[in-house]
N, C-alpha and C. Protein backbone atom coordinates (compact mmCIF):
# COMPACT_ATOMS: atom_id res chain seq x y z
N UNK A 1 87.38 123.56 90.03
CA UNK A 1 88.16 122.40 90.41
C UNK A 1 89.60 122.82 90.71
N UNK A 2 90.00 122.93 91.37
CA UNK A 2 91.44 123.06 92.56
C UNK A 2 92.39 121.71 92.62
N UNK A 3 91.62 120.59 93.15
CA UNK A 3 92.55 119.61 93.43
C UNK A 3 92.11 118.28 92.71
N UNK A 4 92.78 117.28 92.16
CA UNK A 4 93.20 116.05 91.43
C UNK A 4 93.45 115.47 92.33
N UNK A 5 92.95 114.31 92.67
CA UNK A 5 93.30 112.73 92.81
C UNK A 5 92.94 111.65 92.33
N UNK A 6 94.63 110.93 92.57
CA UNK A 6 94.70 109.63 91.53
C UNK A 6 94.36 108.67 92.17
N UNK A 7 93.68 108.10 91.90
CA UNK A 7 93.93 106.18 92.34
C UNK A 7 95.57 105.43 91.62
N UNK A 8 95.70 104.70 92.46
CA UNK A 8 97.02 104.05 91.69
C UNK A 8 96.97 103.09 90.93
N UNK A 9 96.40 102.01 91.72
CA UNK A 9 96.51 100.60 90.66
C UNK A 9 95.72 100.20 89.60
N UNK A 10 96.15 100.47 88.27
CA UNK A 10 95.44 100.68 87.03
C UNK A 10 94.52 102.04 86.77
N UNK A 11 95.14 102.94 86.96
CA UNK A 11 95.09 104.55 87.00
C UNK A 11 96.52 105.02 86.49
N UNK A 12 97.47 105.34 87.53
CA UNK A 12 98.61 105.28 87.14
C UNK A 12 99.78 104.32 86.74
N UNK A 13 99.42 103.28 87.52
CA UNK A 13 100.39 102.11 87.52
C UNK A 13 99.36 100.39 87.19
N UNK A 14 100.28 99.97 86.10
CA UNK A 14 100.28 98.96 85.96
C UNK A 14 100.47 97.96 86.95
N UNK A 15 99.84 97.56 87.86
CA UNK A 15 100.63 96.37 88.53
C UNK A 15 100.16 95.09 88.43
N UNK A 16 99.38 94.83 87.37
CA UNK A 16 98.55 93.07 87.29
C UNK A 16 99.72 92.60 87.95
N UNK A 17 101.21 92.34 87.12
CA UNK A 17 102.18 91.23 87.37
C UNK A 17 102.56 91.37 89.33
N UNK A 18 102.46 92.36 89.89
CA UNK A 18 103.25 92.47 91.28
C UNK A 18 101.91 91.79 91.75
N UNK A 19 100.88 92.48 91.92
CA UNK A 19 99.72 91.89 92.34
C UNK A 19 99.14 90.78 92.24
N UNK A 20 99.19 90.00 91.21
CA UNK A 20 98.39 89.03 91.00
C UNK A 20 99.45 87.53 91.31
N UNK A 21 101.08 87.98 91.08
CA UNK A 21 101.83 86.84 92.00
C UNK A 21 101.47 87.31 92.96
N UNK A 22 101.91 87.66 93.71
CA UNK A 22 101.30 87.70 95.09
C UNK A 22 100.11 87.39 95.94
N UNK A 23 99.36 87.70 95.38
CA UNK A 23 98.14 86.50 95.24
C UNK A 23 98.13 84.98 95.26
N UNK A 24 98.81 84.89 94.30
CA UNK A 24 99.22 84.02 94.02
C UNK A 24 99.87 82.50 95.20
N UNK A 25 101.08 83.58 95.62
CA UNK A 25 102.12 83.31 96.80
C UNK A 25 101.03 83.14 98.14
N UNK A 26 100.04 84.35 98.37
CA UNK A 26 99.39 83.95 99.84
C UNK A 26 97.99 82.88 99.54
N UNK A 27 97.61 82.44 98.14
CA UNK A 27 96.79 81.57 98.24
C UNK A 27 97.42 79.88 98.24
N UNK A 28 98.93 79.74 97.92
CA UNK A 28 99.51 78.92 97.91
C UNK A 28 99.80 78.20 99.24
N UNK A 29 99.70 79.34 100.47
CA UNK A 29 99.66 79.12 101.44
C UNK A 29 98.96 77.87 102.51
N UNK A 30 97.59 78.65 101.49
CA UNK A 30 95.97 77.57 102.16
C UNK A 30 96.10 76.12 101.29
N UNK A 31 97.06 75.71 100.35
CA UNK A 31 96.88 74.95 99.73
C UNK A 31 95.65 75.28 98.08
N UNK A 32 95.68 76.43 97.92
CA UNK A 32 95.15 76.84 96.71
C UNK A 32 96.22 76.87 95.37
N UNK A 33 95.96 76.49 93.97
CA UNK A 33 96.62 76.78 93.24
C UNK A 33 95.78 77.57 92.04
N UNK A 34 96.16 78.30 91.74
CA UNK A 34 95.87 79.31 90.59
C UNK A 34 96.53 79.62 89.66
N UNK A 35 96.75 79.18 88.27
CA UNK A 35 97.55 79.22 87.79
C UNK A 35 97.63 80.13 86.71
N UNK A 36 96.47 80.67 86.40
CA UNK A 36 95.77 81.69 85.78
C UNK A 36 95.93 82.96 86.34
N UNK A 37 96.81 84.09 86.08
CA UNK A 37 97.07 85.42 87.05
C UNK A 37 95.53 86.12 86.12
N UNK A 38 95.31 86.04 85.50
CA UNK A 38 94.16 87.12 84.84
C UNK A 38 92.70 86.72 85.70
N UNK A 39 92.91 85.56 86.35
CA UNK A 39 91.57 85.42 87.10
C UNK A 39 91.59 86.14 88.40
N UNK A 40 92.87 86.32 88.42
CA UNK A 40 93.25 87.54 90.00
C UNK A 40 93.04 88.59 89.96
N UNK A 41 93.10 89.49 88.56
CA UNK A 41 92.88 90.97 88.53
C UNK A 41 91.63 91.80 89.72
N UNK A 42 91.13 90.53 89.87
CA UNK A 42 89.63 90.69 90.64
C UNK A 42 90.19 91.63 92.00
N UNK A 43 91.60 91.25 92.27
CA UNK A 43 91.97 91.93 93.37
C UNK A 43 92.72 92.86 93.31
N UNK A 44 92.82 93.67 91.98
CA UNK A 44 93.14 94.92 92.15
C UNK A 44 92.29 95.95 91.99
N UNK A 45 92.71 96.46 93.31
CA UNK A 45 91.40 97.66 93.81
C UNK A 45 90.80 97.43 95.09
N UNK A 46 90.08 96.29 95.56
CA UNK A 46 89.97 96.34 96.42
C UNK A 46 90.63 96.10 98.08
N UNK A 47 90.42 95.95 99.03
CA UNK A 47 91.24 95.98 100.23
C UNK A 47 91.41 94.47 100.16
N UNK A 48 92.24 93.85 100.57
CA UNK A 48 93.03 92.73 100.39
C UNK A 48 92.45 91.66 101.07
N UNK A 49 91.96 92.26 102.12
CA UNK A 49 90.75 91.50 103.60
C UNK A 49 89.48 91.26 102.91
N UNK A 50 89.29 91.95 102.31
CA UNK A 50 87.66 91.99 102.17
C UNK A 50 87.65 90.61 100.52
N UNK A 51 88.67 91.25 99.77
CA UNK A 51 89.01 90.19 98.48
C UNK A 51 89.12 88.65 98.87
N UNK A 52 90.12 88.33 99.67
CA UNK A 52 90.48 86.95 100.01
C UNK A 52 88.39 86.33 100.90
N UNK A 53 87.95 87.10 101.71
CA UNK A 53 86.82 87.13 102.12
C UNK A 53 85.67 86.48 100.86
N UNK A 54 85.16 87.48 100.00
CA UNK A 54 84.94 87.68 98.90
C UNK A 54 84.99 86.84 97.81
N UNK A 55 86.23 86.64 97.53
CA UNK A 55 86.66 85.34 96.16
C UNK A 55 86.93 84.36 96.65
N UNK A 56 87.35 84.06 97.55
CA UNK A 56 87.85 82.37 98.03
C UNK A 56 87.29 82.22 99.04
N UNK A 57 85.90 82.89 100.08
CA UNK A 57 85.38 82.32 101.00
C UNK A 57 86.16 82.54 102.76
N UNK A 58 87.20 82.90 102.66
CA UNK A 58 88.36 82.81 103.51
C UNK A 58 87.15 83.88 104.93
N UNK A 59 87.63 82.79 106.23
CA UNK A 59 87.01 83.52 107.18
C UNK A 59 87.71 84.85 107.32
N UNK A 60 87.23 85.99 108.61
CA UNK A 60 88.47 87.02 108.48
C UNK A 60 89.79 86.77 108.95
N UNK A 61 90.09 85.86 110.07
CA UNK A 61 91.23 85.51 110.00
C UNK A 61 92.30 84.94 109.22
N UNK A 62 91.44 84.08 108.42
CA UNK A 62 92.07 83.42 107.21
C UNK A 62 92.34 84.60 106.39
N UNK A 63 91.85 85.38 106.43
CA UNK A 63 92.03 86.39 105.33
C UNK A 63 92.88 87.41 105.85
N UNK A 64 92.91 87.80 106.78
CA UNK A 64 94.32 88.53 107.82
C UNK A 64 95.44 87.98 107.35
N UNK A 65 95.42 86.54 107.80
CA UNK A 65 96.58 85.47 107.42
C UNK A 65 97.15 85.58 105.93
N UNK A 66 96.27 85.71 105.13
CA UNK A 66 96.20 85.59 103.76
C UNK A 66 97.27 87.03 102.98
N UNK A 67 96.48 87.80 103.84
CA UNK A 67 97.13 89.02 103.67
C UNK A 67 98.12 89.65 104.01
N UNK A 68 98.53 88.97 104.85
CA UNK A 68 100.19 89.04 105.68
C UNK A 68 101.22 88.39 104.91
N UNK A 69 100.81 86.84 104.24
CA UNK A 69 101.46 86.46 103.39
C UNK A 69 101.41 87.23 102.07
N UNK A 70 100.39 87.53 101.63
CA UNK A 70 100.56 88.42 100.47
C UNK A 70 101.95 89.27 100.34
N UNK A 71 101.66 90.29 101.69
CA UNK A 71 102.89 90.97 101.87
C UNK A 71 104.17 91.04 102.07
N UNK A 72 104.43 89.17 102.72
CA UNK A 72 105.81 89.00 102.47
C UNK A 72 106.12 88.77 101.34
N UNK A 73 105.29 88.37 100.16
CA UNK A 73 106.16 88.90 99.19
C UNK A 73 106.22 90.16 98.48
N UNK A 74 105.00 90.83 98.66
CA UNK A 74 104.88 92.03 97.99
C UNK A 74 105.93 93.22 98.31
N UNK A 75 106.63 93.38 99.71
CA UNK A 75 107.12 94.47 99.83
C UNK A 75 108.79 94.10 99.31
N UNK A 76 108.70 93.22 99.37
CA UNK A 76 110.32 92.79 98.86
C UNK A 76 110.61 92.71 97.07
N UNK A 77 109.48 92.40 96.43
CA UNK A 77 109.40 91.80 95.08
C UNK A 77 108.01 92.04 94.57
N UNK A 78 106.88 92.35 94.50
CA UNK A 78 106.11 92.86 93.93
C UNK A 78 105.57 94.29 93.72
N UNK A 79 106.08 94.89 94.67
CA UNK A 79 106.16 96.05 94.77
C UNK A 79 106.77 97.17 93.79
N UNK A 80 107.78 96.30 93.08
CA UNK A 80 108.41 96.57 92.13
C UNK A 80 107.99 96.43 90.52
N UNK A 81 107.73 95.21 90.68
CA UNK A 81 106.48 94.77 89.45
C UNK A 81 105.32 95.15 88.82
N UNK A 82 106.16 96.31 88.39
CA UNK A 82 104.89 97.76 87.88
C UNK A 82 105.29 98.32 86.75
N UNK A 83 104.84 99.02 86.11
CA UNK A 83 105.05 100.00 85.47
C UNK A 83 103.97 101.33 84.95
N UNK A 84 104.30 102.27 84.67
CA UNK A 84 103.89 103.37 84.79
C UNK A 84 103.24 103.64 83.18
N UNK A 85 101.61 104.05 83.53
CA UNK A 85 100.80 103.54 82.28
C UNK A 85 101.38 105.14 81.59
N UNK A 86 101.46 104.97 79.92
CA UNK A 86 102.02 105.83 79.05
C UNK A 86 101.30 107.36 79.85
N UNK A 87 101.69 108.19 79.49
CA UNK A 87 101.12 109.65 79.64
C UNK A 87 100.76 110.23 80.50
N UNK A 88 101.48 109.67 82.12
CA UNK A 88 101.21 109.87 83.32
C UNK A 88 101.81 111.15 83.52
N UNK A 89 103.14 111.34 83.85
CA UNK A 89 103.82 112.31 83.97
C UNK A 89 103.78 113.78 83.15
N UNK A 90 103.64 113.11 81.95
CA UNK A 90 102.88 114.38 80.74
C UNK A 90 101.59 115.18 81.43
N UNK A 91 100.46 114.15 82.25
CA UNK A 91 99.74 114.73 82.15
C UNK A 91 99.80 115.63 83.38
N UNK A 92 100.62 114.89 84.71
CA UNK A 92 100.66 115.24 86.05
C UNK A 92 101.08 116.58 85.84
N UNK A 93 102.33 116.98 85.15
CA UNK A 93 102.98 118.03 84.72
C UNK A 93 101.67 119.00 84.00
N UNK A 94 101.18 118.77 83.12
CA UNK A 94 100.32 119.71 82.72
C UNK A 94 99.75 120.04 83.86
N UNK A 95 98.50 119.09 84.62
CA UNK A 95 97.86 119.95 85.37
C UNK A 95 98.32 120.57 86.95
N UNK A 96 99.96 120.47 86.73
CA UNK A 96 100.10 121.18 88.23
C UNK A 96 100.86 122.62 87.23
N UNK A 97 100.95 122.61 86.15
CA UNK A 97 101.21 123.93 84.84
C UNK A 97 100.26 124.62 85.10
N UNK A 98 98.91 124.08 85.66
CA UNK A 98 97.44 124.93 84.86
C UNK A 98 97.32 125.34 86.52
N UNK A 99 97.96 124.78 87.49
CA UNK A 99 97.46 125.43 89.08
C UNK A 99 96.80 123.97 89.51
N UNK A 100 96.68 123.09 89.35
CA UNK A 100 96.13 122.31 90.07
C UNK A 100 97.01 121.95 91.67
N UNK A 101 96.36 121.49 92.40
CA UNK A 101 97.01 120.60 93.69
C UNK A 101 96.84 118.90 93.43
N UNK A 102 98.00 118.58 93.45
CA UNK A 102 97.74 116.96 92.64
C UNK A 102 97.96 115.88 94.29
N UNK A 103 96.99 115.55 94.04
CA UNK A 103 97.07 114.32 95.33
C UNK A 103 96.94 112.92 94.88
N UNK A 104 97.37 111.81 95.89
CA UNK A 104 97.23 110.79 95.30
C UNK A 104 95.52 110.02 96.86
N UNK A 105 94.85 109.17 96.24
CA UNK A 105 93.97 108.17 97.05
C UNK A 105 93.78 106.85 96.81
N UNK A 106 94.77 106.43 97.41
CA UNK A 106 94.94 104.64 97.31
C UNK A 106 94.45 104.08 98.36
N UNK A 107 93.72 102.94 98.13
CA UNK A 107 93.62 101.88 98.79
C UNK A 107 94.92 101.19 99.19
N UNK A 108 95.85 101.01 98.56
CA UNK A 108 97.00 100.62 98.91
C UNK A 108 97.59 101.30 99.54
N UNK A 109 98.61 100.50 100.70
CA UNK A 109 98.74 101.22 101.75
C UNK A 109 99.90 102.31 101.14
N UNK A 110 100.01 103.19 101.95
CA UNK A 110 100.66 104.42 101.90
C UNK A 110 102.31 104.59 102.02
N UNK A 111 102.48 104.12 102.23
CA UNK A 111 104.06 103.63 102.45
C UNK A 111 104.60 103.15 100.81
N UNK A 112 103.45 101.91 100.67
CA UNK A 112 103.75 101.48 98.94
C UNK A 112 103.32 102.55 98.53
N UNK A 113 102.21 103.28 98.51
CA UNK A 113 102.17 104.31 97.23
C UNK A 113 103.58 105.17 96.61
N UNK A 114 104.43 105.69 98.16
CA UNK A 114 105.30 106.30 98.19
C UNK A 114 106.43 105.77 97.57
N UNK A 115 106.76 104.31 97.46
CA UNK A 115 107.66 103.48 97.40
C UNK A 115 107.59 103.57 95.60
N UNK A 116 106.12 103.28 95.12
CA UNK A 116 106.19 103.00 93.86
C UNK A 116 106.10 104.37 93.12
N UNK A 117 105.74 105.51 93.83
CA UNK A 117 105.83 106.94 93.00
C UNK A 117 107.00 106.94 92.66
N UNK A 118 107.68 106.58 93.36
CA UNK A 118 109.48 107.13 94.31
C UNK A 118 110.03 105.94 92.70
N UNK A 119 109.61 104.91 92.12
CA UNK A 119 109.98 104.31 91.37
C UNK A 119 109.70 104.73 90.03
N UNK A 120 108.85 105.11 89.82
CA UNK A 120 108.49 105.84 88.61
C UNK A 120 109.14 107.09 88.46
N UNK A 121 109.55 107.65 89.44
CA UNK A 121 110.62 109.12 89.34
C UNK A 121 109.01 109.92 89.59
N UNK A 122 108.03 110.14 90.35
CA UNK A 122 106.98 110.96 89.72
C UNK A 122 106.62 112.09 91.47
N UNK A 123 107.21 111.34 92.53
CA UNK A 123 106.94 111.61 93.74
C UNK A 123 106.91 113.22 94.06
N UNK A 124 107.36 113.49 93.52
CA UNK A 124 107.95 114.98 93.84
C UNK A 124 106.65 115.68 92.75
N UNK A 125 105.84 115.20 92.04
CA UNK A 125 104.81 116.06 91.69
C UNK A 125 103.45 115.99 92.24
N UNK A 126 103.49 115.11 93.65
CA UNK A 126 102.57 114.96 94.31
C UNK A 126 102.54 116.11 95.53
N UNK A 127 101.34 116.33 95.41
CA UNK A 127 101.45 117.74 96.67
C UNK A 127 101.02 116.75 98.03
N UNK A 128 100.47 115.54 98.06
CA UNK A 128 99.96 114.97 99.24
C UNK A 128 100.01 113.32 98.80
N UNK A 129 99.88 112.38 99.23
CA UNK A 129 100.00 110.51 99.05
C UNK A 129 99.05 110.38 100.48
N UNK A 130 98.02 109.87 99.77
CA UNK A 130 97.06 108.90 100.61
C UNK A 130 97.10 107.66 100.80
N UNK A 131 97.05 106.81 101.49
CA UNK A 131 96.49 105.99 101.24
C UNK A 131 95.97 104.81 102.53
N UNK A 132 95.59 103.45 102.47
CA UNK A 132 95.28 103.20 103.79
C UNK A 132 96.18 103.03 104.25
N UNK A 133 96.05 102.32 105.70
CA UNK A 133 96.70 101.84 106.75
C UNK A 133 97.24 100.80 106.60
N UNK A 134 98.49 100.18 107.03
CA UNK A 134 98.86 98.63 107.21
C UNK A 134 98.04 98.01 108.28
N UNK A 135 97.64 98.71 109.38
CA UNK A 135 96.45 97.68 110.91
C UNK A 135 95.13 97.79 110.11
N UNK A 136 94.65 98.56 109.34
CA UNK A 136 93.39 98.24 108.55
C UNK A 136 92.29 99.44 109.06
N UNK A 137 93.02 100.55 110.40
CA UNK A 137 92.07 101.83 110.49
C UNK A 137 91.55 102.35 109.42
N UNK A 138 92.44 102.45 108.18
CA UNK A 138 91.74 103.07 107.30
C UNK A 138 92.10 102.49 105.67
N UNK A 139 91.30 102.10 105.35
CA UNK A 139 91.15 100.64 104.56
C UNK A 139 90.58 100.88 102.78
N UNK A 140 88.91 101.27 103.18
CA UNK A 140 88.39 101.46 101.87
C UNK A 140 88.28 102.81 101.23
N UNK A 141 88.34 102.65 99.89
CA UNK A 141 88.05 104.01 99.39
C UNK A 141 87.26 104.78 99.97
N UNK A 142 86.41 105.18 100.71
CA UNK A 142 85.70 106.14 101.37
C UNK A 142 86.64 106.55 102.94
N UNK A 143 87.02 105.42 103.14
CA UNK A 143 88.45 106.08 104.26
C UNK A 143 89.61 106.97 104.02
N UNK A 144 89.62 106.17 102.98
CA UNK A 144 90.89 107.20 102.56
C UNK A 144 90.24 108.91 101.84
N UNK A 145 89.51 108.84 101.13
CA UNK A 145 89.11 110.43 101.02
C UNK A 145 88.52 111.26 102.04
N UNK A 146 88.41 110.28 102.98
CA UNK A 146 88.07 111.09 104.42
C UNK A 146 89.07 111.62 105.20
N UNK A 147 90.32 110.95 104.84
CA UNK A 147 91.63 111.25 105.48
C UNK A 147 92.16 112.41 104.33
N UNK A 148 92.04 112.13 102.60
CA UNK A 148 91.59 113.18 102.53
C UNK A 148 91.15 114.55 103.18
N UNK A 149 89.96 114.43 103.26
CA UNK A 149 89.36 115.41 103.59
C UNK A 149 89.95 116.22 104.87
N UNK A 150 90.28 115.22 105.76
CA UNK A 150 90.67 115.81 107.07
C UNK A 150 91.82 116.61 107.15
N UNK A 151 93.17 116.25 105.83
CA UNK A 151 94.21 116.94 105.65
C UNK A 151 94.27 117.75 104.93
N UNK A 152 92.99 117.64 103.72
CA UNK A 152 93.23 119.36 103.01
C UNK A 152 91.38 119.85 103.58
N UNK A 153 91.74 120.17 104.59
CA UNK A 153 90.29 120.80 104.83
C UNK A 153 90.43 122.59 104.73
N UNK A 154 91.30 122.62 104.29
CA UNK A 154 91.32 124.19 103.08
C UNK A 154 90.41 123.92 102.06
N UNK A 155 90.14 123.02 101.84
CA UNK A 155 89.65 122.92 100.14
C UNK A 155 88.23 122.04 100.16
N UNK A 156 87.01 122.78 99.95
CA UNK A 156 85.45 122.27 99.64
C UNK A 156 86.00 120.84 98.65
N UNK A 157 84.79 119.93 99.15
CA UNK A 157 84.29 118.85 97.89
C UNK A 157 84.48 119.52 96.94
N UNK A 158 83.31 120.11 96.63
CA UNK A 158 83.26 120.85 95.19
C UNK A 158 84.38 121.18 94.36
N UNK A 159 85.23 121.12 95.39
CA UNK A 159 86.97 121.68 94.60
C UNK A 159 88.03 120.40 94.20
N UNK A 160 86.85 119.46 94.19
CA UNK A 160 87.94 118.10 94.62
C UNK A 160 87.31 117.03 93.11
N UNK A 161 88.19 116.19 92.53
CA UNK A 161 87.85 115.17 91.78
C UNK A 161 88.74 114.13 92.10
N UNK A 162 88.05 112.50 91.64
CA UNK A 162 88.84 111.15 91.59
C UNK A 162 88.70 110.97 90.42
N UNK A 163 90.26 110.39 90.06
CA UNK A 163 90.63 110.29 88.97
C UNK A 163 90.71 108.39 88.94
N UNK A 164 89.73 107.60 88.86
CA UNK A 164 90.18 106.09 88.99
C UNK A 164 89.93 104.91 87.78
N UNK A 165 90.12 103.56 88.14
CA UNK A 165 89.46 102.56 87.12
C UNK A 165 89.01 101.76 87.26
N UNK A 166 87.74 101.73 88.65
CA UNK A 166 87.10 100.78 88.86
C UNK A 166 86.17 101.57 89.74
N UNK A 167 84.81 100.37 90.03
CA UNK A 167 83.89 100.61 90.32
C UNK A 167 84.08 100.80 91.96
N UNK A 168 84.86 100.53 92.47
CA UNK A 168 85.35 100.87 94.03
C UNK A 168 85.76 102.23 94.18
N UNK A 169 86.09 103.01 92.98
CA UNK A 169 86.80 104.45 93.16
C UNK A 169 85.26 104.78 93.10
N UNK A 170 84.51 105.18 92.04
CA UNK A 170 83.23 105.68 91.80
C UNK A 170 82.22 105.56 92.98
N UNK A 171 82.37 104.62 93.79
CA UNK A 171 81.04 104.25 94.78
C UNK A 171 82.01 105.45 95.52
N UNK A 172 83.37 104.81 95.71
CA UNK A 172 83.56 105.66 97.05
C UNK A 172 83.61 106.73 97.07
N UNK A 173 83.92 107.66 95.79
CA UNK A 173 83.77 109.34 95.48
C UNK A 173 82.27 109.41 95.72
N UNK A 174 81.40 108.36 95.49
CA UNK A 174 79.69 108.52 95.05
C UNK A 174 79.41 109.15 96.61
N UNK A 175 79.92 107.92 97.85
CA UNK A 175 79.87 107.94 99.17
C UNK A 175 80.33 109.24 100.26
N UNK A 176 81.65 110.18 99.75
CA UNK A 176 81.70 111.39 100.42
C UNK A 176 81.38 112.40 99.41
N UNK A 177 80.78 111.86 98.29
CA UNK A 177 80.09 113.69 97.67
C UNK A 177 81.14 114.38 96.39
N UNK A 178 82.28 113.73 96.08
CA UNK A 178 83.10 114.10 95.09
C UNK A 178 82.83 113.31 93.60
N UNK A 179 82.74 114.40 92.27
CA UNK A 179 82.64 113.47 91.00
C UNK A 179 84.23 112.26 91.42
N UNK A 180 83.89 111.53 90.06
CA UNK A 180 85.21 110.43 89.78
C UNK A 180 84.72 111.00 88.25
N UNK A 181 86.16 110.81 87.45
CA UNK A 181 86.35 110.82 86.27
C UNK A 181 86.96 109.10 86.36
N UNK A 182 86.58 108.10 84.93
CA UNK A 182 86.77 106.77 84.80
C UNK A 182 87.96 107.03 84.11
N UNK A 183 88.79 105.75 84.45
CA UNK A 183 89.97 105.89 82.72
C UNK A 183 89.60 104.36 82.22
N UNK A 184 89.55 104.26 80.67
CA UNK A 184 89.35 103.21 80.40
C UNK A 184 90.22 101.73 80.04
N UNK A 185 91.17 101.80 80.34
CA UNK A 185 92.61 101.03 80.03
C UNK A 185 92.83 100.56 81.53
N UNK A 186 91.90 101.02 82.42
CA UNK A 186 92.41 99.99 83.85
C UNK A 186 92.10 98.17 84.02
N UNK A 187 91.56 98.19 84.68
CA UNK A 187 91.27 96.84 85.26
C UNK A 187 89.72 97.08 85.64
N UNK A 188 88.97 98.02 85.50
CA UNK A 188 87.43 98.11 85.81
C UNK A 188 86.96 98.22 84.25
N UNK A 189 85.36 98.17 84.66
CA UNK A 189 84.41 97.85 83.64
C UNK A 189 83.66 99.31 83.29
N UNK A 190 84.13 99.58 81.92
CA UNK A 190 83.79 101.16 81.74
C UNK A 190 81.90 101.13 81.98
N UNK A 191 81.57 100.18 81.64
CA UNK A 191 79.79 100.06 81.64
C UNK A 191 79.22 100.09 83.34
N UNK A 192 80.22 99.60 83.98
CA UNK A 192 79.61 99.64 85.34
C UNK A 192 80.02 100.67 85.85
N UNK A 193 81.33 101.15 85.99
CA UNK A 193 81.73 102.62 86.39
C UNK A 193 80.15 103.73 85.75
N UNK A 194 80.68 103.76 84.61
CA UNK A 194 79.39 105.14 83.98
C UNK A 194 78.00 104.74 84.80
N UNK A 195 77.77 103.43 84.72
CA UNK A 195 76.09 103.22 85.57
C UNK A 195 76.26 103.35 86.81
N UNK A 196 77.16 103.42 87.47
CA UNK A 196 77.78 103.69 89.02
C UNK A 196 77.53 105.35 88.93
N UNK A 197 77.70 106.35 88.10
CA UNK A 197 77.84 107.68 88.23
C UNK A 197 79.17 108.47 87.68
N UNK A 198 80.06 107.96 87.08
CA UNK A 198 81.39 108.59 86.69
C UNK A 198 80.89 109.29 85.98
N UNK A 199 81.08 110.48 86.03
CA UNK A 199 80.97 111.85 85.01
C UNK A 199 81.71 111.64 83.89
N UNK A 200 82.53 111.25 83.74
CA UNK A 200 83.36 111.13 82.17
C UNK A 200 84.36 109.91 82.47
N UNK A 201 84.81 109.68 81.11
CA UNK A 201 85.72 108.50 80.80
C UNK A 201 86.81 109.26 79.74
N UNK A 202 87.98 108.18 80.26
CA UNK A 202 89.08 108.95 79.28
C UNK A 202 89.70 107.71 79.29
N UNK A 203 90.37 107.72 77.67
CA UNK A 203 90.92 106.78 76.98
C UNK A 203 92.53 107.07 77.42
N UNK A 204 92.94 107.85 77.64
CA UNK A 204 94.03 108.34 77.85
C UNK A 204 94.32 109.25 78.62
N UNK A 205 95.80 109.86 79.71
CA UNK A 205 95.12 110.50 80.65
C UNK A 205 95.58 111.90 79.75
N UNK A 206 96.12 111.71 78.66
CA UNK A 206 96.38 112.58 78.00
C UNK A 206 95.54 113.99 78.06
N UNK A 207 93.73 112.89 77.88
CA UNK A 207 92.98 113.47 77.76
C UNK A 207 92.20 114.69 78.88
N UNK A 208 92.58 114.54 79.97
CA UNK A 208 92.33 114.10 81.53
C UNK A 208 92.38 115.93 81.77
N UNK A 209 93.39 116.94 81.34
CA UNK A 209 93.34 118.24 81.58
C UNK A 209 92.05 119.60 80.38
N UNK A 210 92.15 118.46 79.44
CA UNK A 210 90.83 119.30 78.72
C UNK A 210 89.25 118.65 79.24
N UNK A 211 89.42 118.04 79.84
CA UNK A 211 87.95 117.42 80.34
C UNK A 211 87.64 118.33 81.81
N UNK A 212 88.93 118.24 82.62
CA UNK A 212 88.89 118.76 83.84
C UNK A 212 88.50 120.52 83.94
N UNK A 213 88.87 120.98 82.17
CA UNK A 213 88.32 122.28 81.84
C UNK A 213 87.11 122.92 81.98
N UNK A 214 86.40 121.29 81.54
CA UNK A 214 84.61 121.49 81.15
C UNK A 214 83.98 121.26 82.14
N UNK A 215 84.37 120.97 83.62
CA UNK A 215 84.00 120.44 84.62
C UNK A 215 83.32 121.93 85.02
């Protein structure tokens, strides 16, 4: 194993609170009220189009729409509304100590990934930032490790792991051929991840460089 990648939202970063107002803000739009942010978590992780689709029925335009509003508030004010889950940096630091190449693979678009590394102080231990598109070319987890793939094509699958916390990271590592390691403190369901295929689970990412040993 050569190279690490992270998923972001509830992997590294906390963002229920940025995410789930915001949600919030573009369902307020259609005349929806939700007043409950924990019934939103549903939409962290997946692509924003396919969620509004998905949970509230929304045609795809409605859900374009949906998602545009999302973003006026997200890039101004939710974007910010994060924080950085304990033992990130500890661990990032260890495994670029041991030789690793540390990459990031978000569904979220790429611009925010950069924005919120860049907030956590952590940017500069990333050797590469994935993530999708704002027009929606490249969208779901299996897009983005393909873009992946296309930019470190120095480096076999075999040399590659996802590091995520939901069942959208696992299918999509399942889908181009790379393990996922689970973490259990995200926003996914450790029982469906492991029956999905995750090779291991970690309570902490503390844990995350002696596991990557036994690989």
């Amino acid at each position: 194993m050569k190279a690490v990648l992270f998923d972001l939202d509830g992997t590294l970063s906390n963002s229920k609170e940025g995410i789930t107002k915001c949600v919030q803000y573009a369902l307020k739009h259609f005349g929806i009220e939700e007043p409950d942010r924990d019934k939103l978590e549903i939409f962290i992780g997946p692509p924003l189009v396919d969620s509004f689709m998905n949970f509230y029925g929304m045609s795809l335009e409605d859900a374009k729409i949906a998602t545009a509003k999302y973003r006026e508030r997200y890039t101004p004010i939710g974007i910010h509304e994060a924080s950085m889950y304990p033992g990130t940096r500890e661990c990032i630091e260890e495994l670029k100590k041991q030789g690793y190449i540390i990459g990031m693979a978000s569904s979220k678009p790429e611009e925010y990934c950069r924005i919120i590394l860049e907030d956590f102080g952590i940017l500069d231990l990333f050797d590469d930032v994935v993530g999708a598109t704002m027009d929606g070319r490249i969208d779901s987890k299996e897009e983005v490790l393909m873009e992946v793939f296309r930019r470190w094509s120095h480096y076999g699958k075999d040399e590659m792991c996802l590091i995520g916390d939901s069942i959208y990271d696992v299918e999509g590592a399942n889908l181009v051929g790379i393990p996922c390691i689970a973490v259990s403190y995200g926003f996914g369901d450790v029982k469906e991840m492991t029956e999905a295929g995750a090779v291991a689970v970690i309570d902490n990412l503390v844990e995350l460089p002696d596991v990557l040993k036994k690989m």
